[in-house]
N, C-alpha and C. Protein backbone atom coordinates (compact mmCIF):
# COMPACT_ATOMS: atom_id res chain seq x y z
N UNK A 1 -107.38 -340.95 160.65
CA UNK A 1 -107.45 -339.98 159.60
C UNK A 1 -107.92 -338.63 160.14
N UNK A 2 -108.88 -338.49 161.19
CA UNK A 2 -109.05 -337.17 161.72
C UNK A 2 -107.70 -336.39 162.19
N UNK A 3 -107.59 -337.46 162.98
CA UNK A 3 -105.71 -336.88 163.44
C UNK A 3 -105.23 -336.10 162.63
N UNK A 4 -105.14 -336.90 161.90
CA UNK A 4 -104.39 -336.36 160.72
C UNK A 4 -104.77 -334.73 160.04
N UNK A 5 -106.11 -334.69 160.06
CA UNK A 5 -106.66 -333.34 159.26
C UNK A 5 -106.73 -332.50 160.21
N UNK A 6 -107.13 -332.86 161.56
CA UNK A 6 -106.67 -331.68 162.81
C UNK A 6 -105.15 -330.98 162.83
N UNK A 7 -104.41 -332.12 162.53
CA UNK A 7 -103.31 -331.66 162.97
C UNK A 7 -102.67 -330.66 161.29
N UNK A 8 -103.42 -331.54 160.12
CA UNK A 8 -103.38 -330.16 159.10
C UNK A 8 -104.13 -328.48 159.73
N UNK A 9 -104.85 -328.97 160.03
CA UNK A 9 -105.79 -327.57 160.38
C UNK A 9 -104.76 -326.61 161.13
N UNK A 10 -104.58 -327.59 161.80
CA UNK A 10 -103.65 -327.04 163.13
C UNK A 10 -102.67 -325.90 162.78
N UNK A 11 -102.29 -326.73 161.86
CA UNK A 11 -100.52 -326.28 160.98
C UNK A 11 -101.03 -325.47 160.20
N UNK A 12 -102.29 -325.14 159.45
CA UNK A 12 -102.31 -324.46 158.64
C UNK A 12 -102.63 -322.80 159.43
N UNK A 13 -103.54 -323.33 160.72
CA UNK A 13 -103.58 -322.22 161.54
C UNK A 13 -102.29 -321.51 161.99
N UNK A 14 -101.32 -322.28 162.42
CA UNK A 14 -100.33 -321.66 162.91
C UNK A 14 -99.73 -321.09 161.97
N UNK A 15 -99.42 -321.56 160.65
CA UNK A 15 -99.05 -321.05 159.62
C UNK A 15 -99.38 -319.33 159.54
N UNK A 16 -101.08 -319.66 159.12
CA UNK A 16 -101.17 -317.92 159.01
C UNK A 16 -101.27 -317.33 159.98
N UNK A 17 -101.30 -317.68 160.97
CA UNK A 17 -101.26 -316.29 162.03
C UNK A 17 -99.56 -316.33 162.43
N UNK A 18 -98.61 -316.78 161.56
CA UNK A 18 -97.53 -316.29 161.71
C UNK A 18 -96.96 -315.25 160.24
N UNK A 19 -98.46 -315.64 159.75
CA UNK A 19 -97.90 -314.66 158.42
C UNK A 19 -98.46 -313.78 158.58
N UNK A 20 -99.74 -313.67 159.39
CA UNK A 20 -100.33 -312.28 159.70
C UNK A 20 -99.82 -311.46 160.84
N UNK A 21 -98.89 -312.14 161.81
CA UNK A 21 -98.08 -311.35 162.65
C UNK A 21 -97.10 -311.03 161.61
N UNK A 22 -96.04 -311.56 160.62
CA UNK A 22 -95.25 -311.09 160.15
C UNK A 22 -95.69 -310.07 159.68
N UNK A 23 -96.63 -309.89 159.08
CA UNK A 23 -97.27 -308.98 158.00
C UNK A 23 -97.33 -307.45 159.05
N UNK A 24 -98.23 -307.53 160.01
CA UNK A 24 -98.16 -307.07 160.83
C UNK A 24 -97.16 -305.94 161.72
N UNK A 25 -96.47 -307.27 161.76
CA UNK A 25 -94.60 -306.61 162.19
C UNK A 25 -94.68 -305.59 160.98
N UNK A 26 -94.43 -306.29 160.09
CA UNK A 26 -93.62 -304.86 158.62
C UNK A 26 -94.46 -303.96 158.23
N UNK A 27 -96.00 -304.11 158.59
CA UNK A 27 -96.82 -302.61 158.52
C UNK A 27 -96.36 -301.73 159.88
N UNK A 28 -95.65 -302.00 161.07
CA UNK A 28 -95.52 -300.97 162.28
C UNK A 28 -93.90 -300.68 161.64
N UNK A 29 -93.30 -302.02 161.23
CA UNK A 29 -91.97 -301.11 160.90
C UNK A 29 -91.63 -300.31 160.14
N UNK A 30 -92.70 -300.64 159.04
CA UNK A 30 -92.86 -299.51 157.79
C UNK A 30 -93.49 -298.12 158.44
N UNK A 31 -94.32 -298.04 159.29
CA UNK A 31 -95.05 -296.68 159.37
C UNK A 31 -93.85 -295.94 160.69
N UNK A 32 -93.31 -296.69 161.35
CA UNK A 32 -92.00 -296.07 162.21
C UNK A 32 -90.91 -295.45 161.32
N UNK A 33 -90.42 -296.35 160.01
CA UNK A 33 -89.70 -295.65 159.43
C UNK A 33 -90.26 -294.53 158.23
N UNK A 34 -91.27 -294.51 158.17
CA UNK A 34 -92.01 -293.52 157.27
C UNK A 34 -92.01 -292.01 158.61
N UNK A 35 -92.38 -292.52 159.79
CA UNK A 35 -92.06 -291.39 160.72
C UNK A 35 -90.88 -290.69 160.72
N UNK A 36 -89.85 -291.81 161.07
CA UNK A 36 -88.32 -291.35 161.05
C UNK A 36 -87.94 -290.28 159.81
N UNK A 37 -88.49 -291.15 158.21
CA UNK A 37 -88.19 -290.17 157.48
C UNK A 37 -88.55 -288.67 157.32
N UNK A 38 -90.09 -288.67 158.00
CA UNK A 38 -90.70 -287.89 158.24
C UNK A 38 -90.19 -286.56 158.48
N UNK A 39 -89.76 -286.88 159.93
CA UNK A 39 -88.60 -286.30 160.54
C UNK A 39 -87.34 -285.56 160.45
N UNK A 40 -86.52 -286.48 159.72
CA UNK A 40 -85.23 -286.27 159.17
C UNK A 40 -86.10 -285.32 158.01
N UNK A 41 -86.81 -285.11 157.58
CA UNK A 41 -87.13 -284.62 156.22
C UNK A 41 -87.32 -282.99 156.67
N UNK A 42 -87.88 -282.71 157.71
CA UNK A 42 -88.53 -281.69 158.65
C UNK A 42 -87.38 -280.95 159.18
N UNK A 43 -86.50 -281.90 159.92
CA UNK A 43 -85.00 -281.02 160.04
C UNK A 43 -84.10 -281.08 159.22
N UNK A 44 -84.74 -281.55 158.22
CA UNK A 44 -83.40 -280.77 157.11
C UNK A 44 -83.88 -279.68 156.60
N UNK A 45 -85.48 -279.54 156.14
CA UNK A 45 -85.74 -278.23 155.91
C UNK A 45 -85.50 -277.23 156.88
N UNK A 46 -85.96 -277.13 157.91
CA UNK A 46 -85.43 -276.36 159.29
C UNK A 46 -84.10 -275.80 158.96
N UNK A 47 -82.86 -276.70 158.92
CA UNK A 47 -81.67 -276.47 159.00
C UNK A 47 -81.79 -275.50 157.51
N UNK A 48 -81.88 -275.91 156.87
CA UNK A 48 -81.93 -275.31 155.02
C UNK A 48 -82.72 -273.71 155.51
N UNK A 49 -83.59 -273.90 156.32
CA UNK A 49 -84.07 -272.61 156.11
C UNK A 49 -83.29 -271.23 157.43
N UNK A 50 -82.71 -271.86 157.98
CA UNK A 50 -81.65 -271.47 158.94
C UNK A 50 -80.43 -271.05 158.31
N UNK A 51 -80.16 -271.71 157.42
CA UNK A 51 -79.01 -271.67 156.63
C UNK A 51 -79.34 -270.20 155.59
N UNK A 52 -80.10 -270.60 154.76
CA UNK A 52 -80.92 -269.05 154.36
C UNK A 52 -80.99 -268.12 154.64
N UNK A 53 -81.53 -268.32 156.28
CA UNK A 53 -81.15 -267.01 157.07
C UNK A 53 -79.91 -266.36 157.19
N UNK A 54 -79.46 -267.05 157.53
CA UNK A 54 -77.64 -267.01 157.75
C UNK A 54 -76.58 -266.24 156.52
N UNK A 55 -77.30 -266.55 155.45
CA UNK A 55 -76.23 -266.49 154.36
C UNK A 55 -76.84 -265.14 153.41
N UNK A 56 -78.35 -265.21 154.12
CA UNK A 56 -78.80 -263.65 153.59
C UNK A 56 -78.63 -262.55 154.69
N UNK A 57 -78.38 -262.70 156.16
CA UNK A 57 -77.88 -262.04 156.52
C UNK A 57 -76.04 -261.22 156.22
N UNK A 58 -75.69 -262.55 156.16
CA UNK A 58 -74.15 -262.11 155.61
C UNK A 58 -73.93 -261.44 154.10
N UNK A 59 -75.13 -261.51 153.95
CA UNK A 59 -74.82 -260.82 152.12
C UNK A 59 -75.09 -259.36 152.33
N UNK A 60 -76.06 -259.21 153.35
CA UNK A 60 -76.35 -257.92 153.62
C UNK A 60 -74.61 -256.77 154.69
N UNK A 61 -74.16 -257.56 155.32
CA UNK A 61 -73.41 -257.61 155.97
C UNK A 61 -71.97 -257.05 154.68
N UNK A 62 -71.99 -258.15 153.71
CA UNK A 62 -70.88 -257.61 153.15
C UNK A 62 -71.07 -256.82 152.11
N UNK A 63 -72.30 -256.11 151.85
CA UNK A 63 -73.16 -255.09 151.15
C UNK A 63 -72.85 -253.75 151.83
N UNK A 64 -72.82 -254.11 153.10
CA UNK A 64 -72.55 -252.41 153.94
C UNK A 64 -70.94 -252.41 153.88
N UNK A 65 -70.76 -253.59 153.98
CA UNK A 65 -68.69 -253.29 154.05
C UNK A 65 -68.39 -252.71 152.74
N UNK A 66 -68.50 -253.60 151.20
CA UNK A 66 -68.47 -252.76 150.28
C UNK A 66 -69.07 -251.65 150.70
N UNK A 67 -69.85 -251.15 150.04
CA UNK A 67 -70.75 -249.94 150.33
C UNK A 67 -69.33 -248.59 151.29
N UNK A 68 -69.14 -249.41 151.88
CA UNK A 68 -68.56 -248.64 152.76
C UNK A 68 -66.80 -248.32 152.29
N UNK A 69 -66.53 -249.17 151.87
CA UNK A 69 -65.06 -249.68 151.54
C UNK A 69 -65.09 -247.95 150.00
N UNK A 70 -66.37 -248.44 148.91
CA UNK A 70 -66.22 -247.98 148.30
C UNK A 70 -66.35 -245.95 148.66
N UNK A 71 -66.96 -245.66 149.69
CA UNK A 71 -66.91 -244.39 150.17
C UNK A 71 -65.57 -243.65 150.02
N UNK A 72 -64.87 -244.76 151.15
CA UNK A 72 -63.70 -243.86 151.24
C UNK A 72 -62.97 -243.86 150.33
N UNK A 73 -62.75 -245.01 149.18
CA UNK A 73 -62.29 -244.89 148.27
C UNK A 73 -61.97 -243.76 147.90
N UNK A 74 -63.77 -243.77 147.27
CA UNK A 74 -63.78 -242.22 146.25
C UNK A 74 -63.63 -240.94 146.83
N UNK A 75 -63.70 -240.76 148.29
CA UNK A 75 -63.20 -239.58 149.17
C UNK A 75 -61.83 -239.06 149.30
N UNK A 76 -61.15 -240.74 149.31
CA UNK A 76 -59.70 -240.39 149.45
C UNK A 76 -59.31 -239.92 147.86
N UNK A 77 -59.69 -240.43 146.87
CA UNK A 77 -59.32 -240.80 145.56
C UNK A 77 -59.48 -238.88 145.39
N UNK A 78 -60.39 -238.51 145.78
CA UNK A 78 -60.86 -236.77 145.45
C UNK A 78 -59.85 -235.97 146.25
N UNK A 79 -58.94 -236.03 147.65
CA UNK A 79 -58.57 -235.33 148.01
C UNK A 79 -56.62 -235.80 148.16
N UNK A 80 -56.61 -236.58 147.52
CA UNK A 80 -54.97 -236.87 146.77
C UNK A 80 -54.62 -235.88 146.29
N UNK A 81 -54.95 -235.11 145.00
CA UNK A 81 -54.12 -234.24 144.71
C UNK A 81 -54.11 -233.32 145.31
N UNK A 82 -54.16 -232.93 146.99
CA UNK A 82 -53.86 -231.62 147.57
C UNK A 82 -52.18 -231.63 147.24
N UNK A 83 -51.62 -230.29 147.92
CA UNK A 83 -50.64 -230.18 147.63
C UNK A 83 -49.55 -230.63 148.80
N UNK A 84 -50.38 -231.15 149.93
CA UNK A 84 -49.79 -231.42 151.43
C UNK A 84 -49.40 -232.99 150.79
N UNK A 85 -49.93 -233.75 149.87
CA UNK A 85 -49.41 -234.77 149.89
C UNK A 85 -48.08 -234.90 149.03
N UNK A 86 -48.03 -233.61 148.08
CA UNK A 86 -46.91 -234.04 147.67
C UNK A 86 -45.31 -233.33 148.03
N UNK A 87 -45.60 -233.25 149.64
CA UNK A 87 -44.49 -232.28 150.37
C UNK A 87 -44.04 -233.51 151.52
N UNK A 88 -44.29 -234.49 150.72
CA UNK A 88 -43.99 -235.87 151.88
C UNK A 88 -44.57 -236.24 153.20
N UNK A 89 -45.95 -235.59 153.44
CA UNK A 89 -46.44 -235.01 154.56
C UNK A 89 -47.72 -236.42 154.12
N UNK A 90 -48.25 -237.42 154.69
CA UNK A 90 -48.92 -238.38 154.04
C UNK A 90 -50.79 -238.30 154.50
N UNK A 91 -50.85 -237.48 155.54
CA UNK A 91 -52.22 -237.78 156.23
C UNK A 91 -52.40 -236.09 156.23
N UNK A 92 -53.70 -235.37 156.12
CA UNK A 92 -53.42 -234.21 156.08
C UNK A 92 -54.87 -234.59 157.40
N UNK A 93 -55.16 -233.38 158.13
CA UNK A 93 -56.36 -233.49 158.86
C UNK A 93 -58.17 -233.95 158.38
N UNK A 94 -58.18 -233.90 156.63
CA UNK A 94 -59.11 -234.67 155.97
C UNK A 94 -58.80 -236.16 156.05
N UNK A 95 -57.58 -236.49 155.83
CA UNK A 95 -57.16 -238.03 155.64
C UNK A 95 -57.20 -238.57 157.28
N UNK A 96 -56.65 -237.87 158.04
CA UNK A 96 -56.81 -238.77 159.65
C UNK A 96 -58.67 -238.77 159.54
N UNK A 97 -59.42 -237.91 159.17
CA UNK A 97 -60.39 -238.03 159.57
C UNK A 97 -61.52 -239.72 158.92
N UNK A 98 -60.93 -239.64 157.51
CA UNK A 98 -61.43 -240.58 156.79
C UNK A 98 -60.55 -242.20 157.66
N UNK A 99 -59.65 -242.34 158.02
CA UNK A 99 -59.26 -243.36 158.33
C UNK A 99 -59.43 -243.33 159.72
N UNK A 100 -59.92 -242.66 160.41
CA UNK A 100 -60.58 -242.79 161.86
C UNK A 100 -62.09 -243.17 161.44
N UNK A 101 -62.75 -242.86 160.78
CA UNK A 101 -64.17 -243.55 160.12
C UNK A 101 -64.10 -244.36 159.60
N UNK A 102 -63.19 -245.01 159.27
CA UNK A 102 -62.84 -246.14 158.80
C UNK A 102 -62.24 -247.19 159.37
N UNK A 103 -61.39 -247.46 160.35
CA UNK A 103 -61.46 -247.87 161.43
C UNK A 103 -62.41 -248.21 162.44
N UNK A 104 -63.28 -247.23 162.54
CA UNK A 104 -64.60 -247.17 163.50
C UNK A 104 -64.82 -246.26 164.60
N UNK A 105 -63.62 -245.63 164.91
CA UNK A 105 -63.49 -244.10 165.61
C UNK A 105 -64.15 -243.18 165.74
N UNK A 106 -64.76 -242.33 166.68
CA UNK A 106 -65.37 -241.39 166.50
C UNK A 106 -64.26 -239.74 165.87
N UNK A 107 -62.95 -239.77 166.49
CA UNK A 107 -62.46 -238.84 166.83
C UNK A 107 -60.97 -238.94 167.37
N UNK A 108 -60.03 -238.48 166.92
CA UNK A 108 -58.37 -238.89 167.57
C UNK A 108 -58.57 -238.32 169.31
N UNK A 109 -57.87 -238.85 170.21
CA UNK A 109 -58.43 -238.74 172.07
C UNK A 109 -57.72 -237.25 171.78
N UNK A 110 -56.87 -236.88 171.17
CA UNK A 110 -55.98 -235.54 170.97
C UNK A 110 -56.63 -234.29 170.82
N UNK A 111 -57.57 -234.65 170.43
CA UNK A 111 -58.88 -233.78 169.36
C UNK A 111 -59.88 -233.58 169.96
N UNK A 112 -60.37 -232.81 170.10
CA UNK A 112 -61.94 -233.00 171.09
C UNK A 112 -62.53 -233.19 170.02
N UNK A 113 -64.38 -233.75 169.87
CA UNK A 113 -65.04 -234.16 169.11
C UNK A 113 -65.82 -232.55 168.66
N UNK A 114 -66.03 -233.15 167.38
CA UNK A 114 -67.03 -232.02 166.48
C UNK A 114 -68.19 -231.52 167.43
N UNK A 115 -68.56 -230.34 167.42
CA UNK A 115 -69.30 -229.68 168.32
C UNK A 115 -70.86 -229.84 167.57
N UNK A 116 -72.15 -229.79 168.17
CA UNK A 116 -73.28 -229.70 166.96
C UNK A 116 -73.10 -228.62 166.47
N UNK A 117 -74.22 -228.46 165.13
CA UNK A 117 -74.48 -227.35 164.62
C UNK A 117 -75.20 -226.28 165.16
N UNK A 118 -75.02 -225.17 164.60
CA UNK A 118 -76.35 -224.41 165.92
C UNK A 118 -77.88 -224.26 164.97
N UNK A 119 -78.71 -224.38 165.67
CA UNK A 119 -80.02 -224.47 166.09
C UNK A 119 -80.59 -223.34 164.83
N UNK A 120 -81.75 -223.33 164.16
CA UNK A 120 -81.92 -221.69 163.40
C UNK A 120 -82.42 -221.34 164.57
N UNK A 121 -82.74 -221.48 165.56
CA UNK A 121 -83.47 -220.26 167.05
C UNK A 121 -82.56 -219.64 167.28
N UNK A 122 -80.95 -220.42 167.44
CA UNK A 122 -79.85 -219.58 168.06
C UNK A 122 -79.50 -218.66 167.52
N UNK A 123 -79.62 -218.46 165.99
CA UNK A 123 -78.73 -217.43 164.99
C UNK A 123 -79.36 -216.21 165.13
């Protein structure tokens, strides 16, 4: 009969220290994947806030293009009714100038560039 209750003991020992290793196990695998999420959670904000950057830079970006688009508009829109345009003649020396600034040009290579202004010392 001792046999017998040793070898309960026995079993009951092995028992829980396989439930306290199990247990064990799933508290390290739980706190590894609580890391992982951790993680993943950290570079997604990262990326999100990269992305932010990105998309408020480009707003600014197509803020100066409008901005810009609308200039010449209203420049060109003001100097249409000269009378050079309606002699079939399409670019007058105001209009090359606006679509060379518009383009990104300083100046046609034909043309020498605008000289400065003078100085009030010089006058």
């Amino acid at each position: 009969m001792t046999a017998w209750i040793a070898t309960a003991v026995l079993l009951a020992a092995v028992v829980a220290a396989f439930t306290a290793g199990w247990q064990a196990q799933g508290w390290r695998w739980r706190a590894a994947d609580a890391d992982r999420l951790e993680t993943q959670r950290e570079s997604e904000r990262i990326a999100a806030r990269v992305l932010d950057q990105a998309a408020g830079a480009h707003e600014v970006e197509r803020a100066a293009i409008r901005i810009q688009r609308e200039v010449v508009t209203r420049e060109v829109d003001r100097i249409v009714d000269r009378p050079v345009y309606r002699d079939g003649v399409c670019l007058d020396a105001d209009g090359l100038r606006l679509v060379a600034t518009a383009a990104g040009a300083g100046s046609a290579a034909s043309q020498p560039a605008p000289g400065l202004p003078a100085s009030d010392a010089a006058r």
